[in-house]
Each structure stands twice: as C-alpha cells, then as structure tokens.
PDB file of N, CA and C in Angstrom:
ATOM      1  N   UNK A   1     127.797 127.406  85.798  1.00  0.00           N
ATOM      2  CA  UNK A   1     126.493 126.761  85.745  1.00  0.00           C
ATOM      3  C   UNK A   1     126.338 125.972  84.447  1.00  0.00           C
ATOM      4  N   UNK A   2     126.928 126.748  83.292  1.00  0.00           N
ATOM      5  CA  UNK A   2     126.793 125.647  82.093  1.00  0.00           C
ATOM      6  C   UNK A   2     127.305 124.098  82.250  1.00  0.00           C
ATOM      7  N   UNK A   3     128.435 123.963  82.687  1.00  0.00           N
ATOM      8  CA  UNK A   3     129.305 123.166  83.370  1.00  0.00           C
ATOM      9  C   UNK A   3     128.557 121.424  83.613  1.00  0.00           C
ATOM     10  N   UNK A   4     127.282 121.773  84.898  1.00  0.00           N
ATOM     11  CA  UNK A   4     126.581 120.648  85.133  1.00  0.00           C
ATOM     12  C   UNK A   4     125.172 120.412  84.047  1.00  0.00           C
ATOM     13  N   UNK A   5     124.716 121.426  83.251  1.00  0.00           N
ATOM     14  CA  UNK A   5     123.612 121.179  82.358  1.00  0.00           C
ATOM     15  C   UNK A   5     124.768 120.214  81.227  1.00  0.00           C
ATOM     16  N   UNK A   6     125.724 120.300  80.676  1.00  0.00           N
ATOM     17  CA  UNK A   6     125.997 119.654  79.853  1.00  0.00           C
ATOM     18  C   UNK A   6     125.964 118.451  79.888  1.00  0.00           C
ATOM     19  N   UNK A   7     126.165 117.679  81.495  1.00  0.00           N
ATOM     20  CA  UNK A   7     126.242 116.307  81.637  1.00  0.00           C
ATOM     21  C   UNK A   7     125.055 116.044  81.459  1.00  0.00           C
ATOM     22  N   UNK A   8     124.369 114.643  80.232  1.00  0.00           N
ATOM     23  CA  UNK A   8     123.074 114.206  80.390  1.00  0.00           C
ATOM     24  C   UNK A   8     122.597 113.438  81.539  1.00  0.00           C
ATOM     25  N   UNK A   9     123.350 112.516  82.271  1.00  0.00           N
ATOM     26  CA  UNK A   9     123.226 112.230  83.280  1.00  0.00           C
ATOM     27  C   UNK A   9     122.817 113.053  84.446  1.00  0.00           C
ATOM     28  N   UNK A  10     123.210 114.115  84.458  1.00  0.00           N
ATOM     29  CA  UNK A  10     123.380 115.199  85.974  1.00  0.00           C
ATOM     30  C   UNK A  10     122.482 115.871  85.467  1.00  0.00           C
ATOM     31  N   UNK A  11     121.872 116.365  84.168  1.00  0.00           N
ATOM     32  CA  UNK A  11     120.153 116.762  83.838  1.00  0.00           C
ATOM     33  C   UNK A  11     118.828 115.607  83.636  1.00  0.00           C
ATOM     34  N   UNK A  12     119.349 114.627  83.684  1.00  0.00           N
ATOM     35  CA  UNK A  12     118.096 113.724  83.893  1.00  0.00           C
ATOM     36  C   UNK A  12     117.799 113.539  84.945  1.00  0.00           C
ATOM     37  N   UNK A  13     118.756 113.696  86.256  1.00  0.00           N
ATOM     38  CA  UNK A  13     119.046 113.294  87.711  1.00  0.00           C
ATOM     39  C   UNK A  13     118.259 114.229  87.978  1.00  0.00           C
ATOM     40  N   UNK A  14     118.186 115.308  87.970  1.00  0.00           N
ATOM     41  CA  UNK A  14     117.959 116.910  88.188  1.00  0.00           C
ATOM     42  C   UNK A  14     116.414 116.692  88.074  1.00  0.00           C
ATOM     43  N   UNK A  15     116.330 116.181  87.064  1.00  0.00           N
ATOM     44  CA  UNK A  15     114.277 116.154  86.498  1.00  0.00           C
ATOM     45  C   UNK A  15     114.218 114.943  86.890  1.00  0.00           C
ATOM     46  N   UNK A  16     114.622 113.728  87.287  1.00  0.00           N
ATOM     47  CA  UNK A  16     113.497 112.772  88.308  1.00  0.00           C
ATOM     48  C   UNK A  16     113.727 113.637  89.814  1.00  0.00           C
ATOM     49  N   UNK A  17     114.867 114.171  90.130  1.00  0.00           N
ATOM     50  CA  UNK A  17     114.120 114.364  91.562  1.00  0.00           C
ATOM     51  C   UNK A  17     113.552 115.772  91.900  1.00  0.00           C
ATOM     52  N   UNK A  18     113.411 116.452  90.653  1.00  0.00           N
ATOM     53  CA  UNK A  18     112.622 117.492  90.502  1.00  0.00           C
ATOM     54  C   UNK A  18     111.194 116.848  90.622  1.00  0.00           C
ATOM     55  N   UNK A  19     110.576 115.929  89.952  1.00  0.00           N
ATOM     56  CA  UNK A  19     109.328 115.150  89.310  1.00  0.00           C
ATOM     57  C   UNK A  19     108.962 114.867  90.411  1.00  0.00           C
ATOM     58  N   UNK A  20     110.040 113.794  91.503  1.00  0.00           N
ATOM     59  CA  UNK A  20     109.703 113.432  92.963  1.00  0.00           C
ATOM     60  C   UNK A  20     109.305 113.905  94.053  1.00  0.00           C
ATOM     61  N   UNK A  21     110.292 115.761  93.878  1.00  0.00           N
ATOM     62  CA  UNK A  21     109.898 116.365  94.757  1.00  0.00           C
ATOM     63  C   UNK A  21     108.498 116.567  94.618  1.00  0.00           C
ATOM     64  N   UNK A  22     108.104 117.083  93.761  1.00  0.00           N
ATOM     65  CA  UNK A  22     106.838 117.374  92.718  1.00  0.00           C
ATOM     66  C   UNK A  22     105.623 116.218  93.484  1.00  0.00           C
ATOM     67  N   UNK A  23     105.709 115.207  93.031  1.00  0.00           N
ATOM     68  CA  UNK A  23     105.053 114.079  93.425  1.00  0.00           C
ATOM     69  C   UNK A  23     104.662 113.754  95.386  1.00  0.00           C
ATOM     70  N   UNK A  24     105.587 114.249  95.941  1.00  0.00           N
ATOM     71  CA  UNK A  24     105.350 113.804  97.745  1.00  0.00           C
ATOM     72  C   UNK A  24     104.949 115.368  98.106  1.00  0.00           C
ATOM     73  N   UNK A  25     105.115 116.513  97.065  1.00  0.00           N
ATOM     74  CA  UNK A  25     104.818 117.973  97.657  1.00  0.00           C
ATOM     75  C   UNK A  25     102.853 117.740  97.483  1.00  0.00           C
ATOM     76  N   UNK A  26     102.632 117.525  96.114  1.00  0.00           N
ATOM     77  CA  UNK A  26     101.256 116.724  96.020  1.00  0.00           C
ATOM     78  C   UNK A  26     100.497 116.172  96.794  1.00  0.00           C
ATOM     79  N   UNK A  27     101.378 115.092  96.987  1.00  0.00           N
ATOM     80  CA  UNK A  27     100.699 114.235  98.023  1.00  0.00           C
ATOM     81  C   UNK A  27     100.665 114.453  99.420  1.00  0.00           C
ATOM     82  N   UNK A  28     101.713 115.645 100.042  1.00  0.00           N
ATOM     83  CA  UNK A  28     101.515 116.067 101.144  1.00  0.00           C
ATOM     84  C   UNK A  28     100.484 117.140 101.315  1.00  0.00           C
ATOM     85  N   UNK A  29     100.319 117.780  99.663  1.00  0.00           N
ATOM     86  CA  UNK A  29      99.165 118.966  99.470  1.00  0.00           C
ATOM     87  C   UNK A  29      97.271 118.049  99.366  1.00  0.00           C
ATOM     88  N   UNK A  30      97.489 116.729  99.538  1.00  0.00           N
ATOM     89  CA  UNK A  30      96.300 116.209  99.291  1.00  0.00           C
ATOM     90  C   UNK A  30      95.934 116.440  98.077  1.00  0.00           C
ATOM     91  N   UNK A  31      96.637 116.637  97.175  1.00  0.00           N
ATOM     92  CA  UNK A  31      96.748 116.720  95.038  1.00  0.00           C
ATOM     93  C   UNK A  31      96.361 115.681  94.654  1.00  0.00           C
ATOM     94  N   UNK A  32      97.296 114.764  95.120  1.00  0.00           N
ATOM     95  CA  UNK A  32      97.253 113.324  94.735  1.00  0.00           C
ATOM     96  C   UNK A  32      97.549 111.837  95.805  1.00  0.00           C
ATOM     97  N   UNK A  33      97.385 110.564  95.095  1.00  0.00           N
ATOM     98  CA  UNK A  33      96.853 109.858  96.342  1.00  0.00           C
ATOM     99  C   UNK A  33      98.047 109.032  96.450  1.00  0.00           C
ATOM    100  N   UNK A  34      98.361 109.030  97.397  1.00  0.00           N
ATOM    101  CA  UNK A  34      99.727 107.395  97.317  1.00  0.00           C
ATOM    102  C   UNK A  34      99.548 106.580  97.098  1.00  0.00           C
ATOM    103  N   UNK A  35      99.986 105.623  95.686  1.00  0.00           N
ATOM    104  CA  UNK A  35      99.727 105.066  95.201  1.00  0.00           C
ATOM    105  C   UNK A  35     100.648 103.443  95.992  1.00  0.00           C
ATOM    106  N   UNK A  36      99.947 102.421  95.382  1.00  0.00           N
ATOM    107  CA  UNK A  36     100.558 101.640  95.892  1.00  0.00           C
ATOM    108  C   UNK A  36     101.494 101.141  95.593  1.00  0.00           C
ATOM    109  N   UNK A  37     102.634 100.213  96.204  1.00  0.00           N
ATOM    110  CA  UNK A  37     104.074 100.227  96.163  1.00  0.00           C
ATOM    111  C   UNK A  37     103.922  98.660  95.002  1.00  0.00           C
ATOM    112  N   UNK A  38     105.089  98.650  94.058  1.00  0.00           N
ATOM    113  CA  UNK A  38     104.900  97.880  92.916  1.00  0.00           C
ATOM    114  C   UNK A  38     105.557  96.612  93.245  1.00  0.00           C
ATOM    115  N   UNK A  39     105.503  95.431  93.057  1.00  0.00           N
ATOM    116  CA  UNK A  39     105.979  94.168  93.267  1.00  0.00           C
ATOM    117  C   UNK A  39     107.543  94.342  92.956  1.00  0.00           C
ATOM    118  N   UNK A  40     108.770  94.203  93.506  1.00  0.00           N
ATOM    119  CA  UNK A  40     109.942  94.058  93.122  1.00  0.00           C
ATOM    120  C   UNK A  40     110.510  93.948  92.150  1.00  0.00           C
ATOM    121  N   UNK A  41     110.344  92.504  91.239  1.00  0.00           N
ATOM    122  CA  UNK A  41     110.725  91.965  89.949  1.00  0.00           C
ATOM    123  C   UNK A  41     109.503  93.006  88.877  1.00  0.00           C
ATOM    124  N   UNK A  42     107.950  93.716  89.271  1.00  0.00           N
ATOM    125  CA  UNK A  42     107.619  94.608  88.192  1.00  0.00           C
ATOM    126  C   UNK A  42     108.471  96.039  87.965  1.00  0.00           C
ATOM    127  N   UNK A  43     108.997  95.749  89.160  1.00  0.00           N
ATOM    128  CA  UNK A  43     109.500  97.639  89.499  1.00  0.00           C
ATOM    129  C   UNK A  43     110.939  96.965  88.676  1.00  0.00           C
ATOM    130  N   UNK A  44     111.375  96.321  88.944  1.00  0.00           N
ATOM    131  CA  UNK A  44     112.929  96.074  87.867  1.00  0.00           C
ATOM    132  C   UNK A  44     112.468  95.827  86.412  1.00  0.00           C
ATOM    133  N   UNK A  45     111.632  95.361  85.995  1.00  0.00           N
ATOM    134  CA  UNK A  45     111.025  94.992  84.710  1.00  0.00           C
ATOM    135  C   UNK A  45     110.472  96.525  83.911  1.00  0.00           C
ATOM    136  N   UNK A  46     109.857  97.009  84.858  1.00  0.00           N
ATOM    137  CA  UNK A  46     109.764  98.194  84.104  1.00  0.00           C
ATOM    138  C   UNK A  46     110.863  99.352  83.768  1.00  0.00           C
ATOM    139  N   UNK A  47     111.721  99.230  85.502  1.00  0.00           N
ATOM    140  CA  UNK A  47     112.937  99.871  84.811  1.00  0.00           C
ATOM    141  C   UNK A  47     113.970  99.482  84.036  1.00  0.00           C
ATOM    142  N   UNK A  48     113.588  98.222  83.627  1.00  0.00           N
ATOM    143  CA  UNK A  48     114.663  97.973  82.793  1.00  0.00           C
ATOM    144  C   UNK A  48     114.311  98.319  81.343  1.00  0.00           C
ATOM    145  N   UNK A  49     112.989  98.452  80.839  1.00  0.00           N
ATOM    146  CA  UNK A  49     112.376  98.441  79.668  1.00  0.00           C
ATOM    147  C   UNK A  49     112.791 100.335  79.436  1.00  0.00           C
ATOM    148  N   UNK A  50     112.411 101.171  80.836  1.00  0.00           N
ATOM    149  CA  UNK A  50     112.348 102.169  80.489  1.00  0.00           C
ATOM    150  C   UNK A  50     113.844 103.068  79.957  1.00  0.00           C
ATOM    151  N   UNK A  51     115.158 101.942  80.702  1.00  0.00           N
ATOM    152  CA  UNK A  51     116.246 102.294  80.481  1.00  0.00           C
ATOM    153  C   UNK A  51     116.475 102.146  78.527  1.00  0.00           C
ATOM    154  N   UNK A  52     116.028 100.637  78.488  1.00  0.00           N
ATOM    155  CA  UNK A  52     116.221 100.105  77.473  1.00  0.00           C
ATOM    156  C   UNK A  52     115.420 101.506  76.112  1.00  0.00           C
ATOM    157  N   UNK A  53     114.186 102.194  76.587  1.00  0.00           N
ATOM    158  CA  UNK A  53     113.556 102.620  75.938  1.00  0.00           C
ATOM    159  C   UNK A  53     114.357 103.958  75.491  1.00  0.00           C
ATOM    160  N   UNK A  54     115.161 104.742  76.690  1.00  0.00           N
ATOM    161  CA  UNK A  54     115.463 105.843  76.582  1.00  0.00           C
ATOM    162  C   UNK A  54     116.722 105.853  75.894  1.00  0.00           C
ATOM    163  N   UNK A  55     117.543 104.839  76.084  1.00  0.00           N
ATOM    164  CA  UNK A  55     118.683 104.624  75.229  1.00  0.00           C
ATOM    165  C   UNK A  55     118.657 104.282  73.751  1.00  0.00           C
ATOM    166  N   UNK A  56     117.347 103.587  73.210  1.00  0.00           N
ATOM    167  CA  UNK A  56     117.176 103.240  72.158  1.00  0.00           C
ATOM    168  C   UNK A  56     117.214 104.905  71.646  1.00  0.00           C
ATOM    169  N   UNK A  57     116.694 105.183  72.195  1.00  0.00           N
ATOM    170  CA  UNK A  57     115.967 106.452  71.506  1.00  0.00           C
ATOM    171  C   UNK A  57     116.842 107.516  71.479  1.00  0.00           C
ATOM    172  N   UNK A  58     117.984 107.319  72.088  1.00  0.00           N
ATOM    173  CA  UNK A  58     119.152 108.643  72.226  1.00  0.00           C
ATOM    174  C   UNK A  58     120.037 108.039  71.370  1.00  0.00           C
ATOM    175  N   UNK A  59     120.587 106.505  71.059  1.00  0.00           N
ATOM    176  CA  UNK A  59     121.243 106.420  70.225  1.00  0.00           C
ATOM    177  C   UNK A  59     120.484 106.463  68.805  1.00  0.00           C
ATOM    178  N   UNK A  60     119.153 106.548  68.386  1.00  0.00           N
ATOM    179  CA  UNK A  60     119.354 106.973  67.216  1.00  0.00           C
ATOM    180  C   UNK A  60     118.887 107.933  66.670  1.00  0.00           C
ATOM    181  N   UNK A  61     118.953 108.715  67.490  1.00  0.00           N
ATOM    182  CA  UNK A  61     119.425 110.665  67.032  1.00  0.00           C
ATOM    183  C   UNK A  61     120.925 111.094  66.314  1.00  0.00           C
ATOM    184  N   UNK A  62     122.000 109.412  66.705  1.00  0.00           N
ATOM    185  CA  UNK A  62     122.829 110.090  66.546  1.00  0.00           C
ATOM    186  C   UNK A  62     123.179 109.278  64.825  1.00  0.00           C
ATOM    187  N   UNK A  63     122.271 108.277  64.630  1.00  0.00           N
ATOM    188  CA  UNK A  63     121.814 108.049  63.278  1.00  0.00           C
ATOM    189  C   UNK A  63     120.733 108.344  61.838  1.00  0.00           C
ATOM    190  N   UNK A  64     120.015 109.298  62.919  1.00  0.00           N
ATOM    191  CA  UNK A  64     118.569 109.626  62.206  1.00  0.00           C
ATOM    192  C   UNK A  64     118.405 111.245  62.514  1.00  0.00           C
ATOM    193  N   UNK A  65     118.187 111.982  61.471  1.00  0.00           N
ATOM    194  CA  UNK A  65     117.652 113.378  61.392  1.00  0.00           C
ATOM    195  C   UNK A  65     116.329 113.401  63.172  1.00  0.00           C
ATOM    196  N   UNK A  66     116.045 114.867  63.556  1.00  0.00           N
ATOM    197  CA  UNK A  66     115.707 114.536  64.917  1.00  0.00           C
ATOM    198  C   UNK A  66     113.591 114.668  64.279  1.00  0.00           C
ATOM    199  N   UNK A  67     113.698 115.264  62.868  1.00  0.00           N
ATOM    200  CA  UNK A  67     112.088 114.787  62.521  1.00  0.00           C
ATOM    201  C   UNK A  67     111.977 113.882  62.365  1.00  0.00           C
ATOM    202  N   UNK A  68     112.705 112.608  62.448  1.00  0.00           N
ATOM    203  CA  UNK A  68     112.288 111.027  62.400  1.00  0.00           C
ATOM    204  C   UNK A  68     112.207 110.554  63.809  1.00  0.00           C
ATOM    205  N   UNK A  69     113.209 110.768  64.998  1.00  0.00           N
ATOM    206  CA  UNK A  69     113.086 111.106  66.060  1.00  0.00           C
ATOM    207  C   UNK A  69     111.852 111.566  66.772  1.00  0.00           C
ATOM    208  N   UNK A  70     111.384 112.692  65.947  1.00  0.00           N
ATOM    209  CA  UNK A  70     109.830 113.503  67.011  1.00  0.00           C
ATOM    210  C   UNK A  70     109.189 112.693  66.506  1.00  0.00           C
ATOM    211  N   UNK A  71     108.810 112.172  65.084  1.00  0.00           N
ATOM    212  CA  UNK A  71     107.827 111.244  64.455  1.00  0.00           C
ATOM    213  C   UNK A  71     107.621 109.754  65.360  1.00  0.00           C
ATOM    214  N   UNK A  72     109.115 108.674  65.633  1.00  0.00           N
ATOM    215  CA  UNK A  72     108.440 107.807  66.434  1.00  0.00           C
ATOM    216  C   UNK A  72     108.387 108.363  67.867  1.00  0.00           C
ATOM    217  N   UNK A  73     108.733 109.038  68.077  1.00  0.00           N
ATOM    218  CA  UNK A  73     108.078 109.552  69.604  1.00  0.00           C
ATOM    219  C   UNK A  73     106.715 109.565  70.028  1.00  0.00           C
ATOM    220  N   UNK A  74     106.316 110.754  68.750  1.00  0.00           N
ATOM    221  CA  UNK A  74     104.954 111.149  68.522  1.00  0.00           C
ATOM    222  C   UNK A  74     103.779 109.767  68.219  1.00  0.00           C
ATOM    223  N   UNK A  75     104.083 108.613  67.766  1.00  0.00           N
ATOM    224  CA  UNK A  75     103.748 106.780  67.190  1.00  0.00           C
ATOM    225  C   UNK A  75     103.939 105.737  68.636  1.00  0.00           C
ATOM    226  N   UNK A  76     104.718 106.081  69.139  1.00  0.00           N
ATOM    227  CA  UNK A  76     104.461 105.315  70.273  1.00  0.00           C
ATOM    228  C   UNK A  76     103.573 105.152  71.311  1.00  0.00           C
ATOM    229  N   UNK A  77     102.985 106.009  71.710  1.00  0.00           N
ATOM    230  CA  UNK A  77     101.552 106.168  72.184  1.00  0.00           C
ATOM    231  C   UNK A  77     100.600 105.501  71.590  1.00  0.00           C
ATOM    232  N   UNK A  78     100.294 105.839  70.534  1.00  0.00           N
ATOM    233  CA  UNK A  78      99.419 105.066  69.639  1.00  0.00           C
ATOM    234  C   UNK A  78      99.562 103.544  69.574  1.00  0.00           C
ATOM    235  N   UNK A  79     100.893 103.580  69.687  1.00  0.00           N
ATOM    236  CA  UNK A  79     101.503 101.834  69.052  1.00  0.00           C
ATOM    237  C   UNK A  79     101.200 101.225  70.555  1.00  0.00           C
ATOM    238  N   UNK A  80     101.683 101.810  71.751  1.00  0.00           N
ATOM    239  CA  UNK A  80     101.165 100.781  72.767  1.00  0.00           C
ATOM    240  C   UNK A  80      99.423 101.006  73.243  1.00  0.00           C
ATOM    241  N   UNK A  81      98.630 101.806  73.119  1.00  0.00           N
ATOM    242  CA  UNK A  81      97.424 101.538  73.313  1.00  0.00           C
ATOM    243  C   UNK A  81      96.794 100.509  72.427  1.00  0.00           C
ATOM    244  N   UNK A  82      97.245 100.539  71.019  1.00  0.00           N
ATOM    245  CA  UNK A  82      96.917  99.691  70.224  1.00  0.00           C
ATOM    246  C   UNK A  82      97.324  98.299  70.559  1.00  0.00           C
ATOM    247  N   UNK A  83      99.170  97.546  70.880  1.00  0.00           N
ATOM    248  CA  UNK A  83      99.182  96.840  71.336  1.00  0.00           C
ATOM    249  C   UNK A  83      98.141  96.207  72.830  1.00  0.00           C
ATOM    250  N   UNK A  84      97.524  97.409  73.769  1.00  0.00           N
ATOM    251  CA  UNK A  84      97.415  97.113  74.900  1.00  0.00           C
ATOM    252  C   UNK A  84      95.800  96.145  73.896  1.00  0.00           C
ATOM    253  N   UNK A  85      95.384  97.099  73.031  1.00  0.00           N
ATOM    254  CA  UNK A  85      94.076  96.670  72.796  1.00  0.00           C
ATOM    255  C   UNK A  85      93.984  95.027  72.005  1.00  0.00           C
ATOM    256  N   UNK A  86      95.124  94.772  71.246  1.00  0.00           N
ATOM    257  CA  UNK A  86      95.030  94.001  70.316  1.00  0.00           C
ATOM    258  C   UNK A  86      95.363  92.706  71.380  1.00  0.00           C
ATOM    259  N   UNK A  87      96.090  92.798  72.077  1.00  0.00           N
ATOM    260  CA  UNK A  87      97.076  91.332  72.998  1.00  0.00           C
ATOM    261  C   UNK A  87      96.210  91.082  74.412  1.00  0.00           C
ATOM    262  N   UNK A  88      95.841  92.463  75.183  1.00  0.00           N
ATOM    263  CA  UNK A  88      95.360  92.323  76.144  1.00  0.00           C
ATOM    264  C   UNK A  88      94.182  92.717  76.644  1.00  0.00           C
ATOM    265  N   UNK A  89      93.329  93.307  75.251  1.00  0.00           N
ATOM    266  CA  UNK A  89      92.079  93.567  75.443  1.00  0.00           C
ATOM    267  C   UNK A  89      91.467  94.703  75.937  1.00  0.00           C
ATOM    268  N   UNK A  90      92.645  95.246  76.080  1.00  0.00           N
ATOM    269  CA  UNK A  90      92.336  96.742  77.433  1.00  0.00           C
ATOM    270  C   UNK A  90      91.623  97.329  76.335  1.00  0.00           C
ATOM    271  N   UNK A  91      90.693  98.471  76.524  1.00  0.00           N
ATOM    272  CA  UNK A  91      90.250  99.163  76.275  1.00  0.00           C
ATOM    273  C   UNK A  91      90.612 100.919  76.489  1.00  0.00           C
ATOM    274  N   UNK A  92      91.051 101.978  76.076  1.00  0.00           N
ATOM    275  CA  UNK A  92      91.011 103.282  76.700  1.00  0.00           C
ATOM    276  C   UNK A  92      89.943 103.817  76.741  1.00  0.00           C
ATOM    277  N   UNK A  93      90.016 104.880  77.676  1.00  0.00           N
ATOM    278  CA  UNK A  93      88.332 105.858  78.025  1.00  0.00           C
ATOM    279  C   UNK A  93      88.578 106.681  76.937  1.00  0.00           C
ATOM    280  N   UNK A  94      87.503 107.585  77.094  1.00  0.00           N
ATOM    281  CA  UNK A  94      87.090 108.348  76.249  1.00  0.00           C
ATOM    282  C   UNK A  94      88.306 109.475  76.278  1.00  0.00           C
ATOM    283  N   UNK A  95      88.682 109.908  78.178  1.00  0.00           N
ATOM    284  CA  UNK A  95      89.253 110.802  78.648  1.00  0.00           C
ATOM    285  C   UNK A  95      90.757 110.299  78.239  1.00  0.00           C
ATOM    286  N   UNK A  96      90.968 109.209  78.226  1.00  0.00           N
ATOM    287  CA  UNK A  96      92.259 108.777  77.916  1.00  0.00           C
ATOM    288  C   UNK A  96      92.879 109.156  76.394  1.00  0.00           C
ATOM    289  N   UNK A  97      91.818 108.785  75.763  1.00  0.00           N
ATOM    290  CA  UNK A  97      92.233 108.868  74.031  1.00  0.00           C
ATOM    291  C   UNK A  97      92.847 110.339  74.126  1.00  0.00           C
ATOM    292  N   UNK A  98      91.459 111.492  74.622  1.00  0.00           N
ATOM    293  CA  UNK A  98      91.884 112.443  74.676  1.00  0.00           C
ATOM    294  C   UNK A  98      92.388 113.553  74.857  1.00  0.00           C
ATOM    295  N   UNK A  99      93.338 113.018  75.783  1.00  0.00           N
ATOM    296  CA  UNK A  99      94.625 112.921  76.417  1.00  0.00           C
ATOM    297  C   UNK A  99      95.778 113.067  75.493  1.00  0.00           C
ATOM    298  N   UNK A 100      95.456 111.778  75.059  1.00  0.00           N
ATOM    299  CA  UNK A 100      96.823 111.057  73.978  1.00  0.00           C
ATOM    300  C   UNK A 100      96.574 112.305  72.967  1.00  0.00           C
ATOM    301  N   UNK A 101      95.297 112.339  72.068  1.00  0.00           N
ATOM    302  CA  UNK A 101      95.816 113.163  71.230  1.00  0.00           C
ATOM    303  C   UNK A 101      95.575 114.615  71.421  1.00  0.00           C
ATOM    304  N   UNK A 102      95.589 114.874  72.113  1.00  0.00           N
ATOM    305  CA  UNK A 102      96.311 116.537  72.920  1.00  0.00           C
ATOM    306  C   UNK A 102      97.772 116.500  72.800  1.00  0.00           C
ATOM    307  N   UNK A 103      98.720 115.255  73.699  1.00  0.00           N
ATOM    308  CA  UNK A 103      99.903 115.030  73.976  1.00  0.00           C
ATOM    309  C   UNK A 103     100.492 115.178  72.098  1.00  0.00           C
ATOM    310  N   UNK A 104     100.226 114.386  71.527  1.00  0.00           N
ATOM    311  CA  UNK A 104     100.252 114.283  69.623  1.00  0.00           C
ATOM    312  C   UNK A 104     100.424 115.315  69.409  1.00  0.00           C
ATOM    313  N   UNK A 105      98.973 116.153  69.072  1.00  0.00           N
ATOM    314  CA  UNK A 105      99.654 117.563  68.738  1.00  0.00           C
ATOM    315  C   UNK A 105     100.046 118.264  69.320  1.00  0.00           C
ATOM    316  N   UNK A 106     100.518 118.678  70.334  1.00  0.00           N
ATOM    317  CA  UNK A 106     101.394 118.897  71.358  1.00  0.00           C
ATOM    318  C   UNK A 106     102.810 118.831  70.376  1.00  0.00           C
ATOM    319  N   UNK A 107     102.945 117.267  70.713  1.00  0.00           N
ATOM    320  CA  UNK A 107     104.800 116.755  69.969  1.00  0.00           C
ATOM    321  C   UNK A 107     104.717 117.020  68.456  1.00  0.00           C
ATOM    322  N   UNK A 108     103.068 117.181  67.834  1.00  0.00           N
ATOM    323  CA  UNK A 108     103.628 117.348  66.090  1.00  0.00           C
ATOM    324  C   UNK A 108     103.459 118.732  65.930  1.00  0.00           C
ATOM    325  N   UNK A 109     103.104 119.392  66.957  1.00  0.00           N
ATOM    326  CA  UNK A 109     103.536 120.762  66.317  1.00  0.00           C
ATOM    327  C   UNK A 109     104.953 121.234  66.586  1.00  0.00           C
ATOM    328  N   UNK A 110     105.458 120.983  67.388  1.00  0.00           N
ATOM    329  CA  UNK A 110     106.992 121.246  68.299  1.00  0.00           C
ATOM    330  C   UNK A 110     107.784 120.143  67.314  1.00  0.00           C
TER     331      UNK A 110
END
C-alpha cells in the first residue's frame, strides 16, 4: 500500500476523484445544485492556470524552506480578492471575507 501513496500523481488522482465522487453523491443527496457546464476555451484556461499554479508551487518547496511555502499559500487568497477588487471591481460579502479568514488561520496555525 505504501507503494501507490508515494506516486504524487496517483495521490492527486485519488483526491480529485475522491472530491468528484463527493460532489455527484451531493448532488444526488439534493446537498448541492448542478451547476452549470463552463464554456470550453474557460474550462482550458482555468485548467491551465490551475496546472500552472500547482506546479509553481511544488517546484519551489524544492527551493524555499516549507514556512515560506505555507506563508504564500496562506497570501494568495488575499492577493486575488484584492486583485478581483482593484481590476474588476468585484466586491466580497461579508460571508465570504469570513470564510477567507477562517481558511488563514486555519493555514497559519498548521
């Protein structure tokens, strides 16, 4: 069993279709609502950002101590609500903020 946890690939695989199962068990439980299906070129755009995001972030663990690591982890949240607010005006709810900083100390105590 140690065998397949070592591959990062074959444990990330493991937790999206853990997440998925998760997600249609929901939605078959009336949890949550089916959401609607994303334009083609957004659904590649985002996965490409998210690939781009997760790799950034694994290669530089293997340059940076992992408390610099939890630190921009813990900054990125912040950094895109702020971008969302500064470029595109969005606004977050009340419930949203506090959300985010639940999730914060959450990652700055761990």
């Amino acid at each position: 069993m140690q065998n397949w946890i070592s591959n990062a690939v074959t444990l990330s695989a493991v937790h999206f279709l853990t997440a998925a199962g998760c997600v249609i068990l929901a939605q078959a439980a009336e949890l949550a609502e089916k959401a609607e299906r994303m334009p083609w070129k957004a659904t590649l755009w985002f996965s490409l950002v998210g690939v781009v995001s997760i790799g950034s972030l694994n290669l530089s663990l293997l340059v940076n101590p992992v408390g610099l690591y939890q630190v921009a982890k813990l900054l990125v949240i912040p950094y895109v609500c702020g971008v969302e607010a500064a470029w595109l005006r969005r606004r977050s709810s009340s419930g949203t903020l506090l959300a985010i900083a639940a999730v914060m100390a959450g990652v700055g105590i761990v």
